[in-house]
C-alpha atoms as a PDB file:
ATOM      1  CA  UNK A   1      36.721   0.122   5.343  1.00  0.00           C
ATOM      2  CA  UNK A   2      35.293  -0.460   2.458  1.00  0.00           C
ATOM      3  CA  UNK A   3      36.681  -3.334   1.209  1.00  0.00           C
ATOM      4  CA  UNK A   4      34.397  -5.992  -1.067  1.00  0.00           C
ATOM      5  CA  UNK A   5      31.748  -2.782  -1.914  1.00  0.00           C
ATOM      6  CA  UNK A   6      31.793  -2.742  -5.523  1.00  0.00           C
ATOM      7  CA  UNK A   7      30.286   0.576  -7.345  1.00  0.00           C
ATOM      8  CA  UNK A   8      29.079  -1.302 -10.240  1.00  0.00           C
ATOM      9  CA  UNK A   9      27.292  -3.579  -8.292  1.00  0.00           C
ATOM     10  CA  UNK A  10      25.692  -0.947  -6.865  1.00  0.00           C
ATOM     11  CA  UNK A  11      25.176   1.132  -9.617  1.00  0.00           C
ATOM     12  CA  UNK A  12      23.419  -2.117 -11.121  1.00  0.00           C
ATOM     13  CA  UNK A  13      21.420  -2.989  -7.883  1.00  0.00           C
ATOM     14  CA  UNK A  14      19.872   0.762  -8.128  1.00  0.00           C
ATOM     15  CA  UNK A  15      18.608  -0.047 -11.528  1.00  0.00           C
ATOM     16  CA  UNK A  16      17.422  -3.266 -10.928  1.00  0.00           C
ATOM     17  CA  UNK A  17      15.203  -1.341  -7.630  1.00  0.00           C
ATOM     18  CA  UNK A  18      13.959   1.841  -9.848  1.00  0.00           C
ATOM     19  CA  UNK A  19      12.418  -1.159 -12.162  1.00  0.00           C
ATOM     20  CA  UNK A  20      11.047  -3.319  -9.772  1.00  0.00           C
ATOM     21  CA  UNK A  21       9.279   0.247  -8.200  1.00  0.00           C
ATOM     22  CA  UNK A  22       7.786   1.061 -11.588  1.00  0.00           C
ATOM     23  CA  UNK A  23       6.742  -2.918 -11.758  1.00  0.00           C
ATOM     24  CA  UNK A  24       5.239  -2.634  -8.462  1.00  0.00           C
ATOM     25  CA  UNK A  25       3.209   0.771  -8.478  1.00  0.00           C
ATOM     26  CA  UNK A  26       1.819  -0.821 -11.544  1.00  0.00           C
ATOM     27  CA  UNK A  27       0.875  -4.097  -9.700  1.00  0.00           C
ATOM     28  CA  UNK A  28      -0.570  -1.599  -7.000  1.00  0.00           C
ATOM     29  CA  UNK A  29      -3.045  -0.505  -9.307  1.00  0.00           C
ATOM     30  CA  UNK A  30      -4.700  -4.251  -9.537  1.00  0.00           C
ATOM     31  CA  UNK A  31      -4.668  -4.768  -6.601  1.00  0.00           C
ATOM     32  CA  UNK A  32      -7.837  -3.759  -4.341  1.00  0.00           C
ATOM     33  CA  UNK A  33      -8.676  -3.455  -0.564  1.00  0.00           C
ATOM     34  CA  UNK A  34     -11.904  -3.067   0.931  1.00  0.00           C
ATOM     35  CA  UNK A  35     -12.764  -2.037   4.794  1.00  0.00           C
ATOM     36  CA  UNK A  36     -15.730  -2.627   6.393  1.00  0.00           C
ATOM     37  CA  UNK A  37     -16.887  -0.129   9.952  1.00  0.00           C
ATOM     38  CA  UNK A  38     -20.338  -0.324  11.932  1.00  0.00           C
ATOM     39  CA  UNK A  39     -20.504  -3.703  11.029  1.00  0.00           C
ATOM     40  CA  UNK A  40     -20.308  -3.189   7.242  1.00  0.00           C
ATOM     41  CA  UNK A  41     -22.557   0.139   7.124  1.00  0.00           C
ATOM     42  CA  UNK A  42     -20.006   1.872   5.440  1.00  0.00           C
ATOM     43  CA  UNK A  43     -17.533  -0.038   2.953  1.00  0.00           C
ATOM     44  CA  UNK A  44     -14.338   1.670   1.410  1.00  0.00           C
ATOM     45  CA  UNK A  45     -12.711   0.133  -1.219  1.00  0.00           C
ATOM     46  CA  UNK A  46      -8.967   1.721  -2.242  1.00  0.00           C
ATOM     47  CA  UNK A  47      -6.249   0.143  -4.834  1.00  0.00           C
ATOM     48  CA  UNK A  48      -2.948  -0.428  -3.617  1.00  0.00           C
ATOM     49  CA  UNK A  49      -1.975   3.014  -4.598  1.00  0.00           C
ATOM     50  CA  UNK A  50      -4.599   4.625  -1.966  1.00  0.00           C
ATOM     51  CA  UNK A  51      -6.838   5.540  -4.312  1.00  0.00           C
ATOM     52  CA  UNK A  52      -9.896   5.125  -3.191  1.00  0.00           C
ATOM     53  CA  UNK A  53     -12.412   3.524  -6.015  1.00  0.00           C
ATOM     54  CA  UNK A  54     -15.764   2.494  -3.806  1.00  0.00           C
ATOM     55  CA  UNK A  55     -17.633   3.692  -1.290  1.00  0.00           C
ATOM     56  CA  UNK A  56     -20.599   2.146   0.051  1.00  0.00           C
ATOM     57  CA  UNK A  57     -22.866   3.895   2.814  1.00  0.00           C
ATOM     58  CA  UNK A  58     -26.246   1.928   4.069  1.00  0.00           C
ATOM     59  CA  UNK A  59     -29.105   4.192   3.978  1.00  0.00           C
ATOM     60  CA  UNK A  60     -29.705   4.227   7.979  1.00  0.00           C
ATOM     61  CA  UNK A  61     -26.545   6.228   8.463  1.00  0.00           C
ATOM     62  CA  UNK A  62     -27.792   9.344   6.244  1.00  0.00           C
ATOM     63  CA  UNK A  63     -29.881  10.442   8.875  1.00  0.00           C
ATOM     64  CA  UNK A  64     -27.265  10.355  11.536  1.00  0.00           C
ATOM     65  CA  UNK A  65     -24.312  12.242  10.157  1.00  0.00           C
ATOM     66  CA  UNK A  66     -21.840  12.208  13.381  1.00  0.00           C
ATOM     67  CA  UNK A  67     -22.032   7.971  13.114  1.00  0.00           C
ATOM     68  CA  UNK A  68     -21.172   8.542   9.237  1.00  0.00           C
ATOM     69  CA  UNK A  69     -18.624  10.689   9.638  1.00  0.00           C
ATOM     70  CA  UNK A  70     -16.698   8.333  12.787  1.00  0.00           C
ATOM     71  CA  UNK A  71     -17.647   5.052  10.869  1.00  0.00           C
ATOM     72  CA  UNK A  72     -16.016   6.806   7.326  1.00  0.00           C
ATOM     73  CA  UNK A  73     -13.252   8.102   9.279  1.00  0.00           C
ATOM     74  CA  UNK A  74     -12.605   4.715  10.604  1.00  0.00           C
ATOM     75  CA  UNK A  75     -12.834   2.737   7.475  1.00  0.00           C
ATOM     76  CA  UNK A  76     -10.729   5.326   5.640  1.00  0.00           C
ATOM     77  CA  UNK A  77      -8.011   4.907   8.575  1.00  0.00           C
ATOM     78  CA  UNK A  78      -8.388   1.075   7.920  1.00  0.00           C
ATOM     79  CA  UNK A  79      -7.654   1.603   4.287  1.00  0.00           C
ATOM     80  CA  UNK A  80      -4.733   3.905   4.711  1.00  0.00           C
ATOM     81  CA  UNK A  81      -3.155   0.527   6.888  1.00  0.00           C
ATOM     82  CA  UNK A  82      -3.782  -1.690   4.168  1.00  0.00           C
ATOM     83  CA  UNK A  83      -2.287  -0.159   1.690  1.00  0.00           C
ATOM     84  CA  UNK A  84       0.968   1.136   3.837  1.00  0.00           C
ATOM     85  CA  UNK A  85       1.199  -2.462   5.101  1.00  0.00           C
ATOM     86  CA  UNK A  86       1.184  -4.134   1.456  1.00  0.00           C
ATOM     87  CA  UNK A  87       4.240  -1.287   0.485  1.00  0.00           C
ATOM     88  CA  UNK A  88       6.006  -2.364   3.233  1.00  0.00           C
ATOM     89  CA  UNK A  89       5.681  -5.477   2.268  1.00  0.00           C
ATOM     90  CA  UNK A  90       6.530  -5.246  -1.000  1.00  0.00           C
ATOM     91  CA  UNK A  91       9.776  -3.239  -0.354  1.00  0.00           C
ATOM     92  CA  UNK A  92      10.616  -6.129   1.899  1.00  0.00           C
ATOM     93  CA  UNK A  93      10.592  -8.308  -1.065  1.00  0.00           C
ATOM     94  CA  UNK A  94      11.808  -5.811  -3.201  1.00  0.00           C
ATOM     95  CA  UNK A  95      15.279  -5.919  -1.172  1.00  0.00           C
ATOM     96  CA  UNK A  96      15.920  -9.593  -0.607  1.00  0.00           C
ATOM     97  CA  UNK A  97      18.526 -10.937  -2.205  1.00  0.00           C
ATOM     98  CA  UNK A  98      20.666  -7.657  -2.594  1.00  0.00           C
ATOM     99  CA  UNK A  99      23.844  -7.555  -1.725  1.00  0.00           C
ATOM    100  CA  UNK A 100      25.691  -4.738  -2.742  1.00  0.00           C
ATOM    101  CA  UNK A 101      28.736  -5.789  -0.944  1.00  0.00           C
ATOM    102  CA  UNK A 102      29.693  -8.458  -3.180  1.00  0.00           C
ATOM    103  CA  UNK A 103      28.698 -12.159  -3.425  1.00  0.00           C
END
């Protein structure tokens, strides 16, 4: 059942992952995304961790907190995609070319 699966292989493979994950949460960090809402009213800016580092709000939409609050809400929903969508891809990456089942 199991025939060709080689432990050490594995073993090795699950090193090799653990260091590209530290390698890429570090990359995350540089890297930025920015979503615009309302037609760039509100701009959210968020590293590839999530984190968000900017936030930009144009001075009509203080007065009129119920459009701030759906156009933030929108932008941070934007965000959150971005950055899901670039781990995804980079754990995509991250697994091509293992095999753990032998050459």
């Amino acid at each position: 059942m199991f025939e060709g699966f080689d432990m050490n292989k594995m073993s090795e493979m699950m090193g090799q992952m653990q260091e590209k994950a530290k390698e890429m949460e570090t990359q995350a960090k540089n890297v930025t995304f920015t979503a615009k809402a309302g037609g760039g009213l509100i701009e959210l800016t968020a590293n590839g961790t999530g984190e968000v580092i900017d936030v930009t709000i144009d001075d009509t939409l203080l007065d009129d907190k119920s459009s701030l609050q759906i156009l933030l809400i929108s932008a941070m929903n934007d965000i959150n995609k971005m950055v899901e969508d670039n781990k995804k891809s980079q754990a995509m990456g991250m697994m091509g070319g293992m095999n753990p089942f032998g050459s």
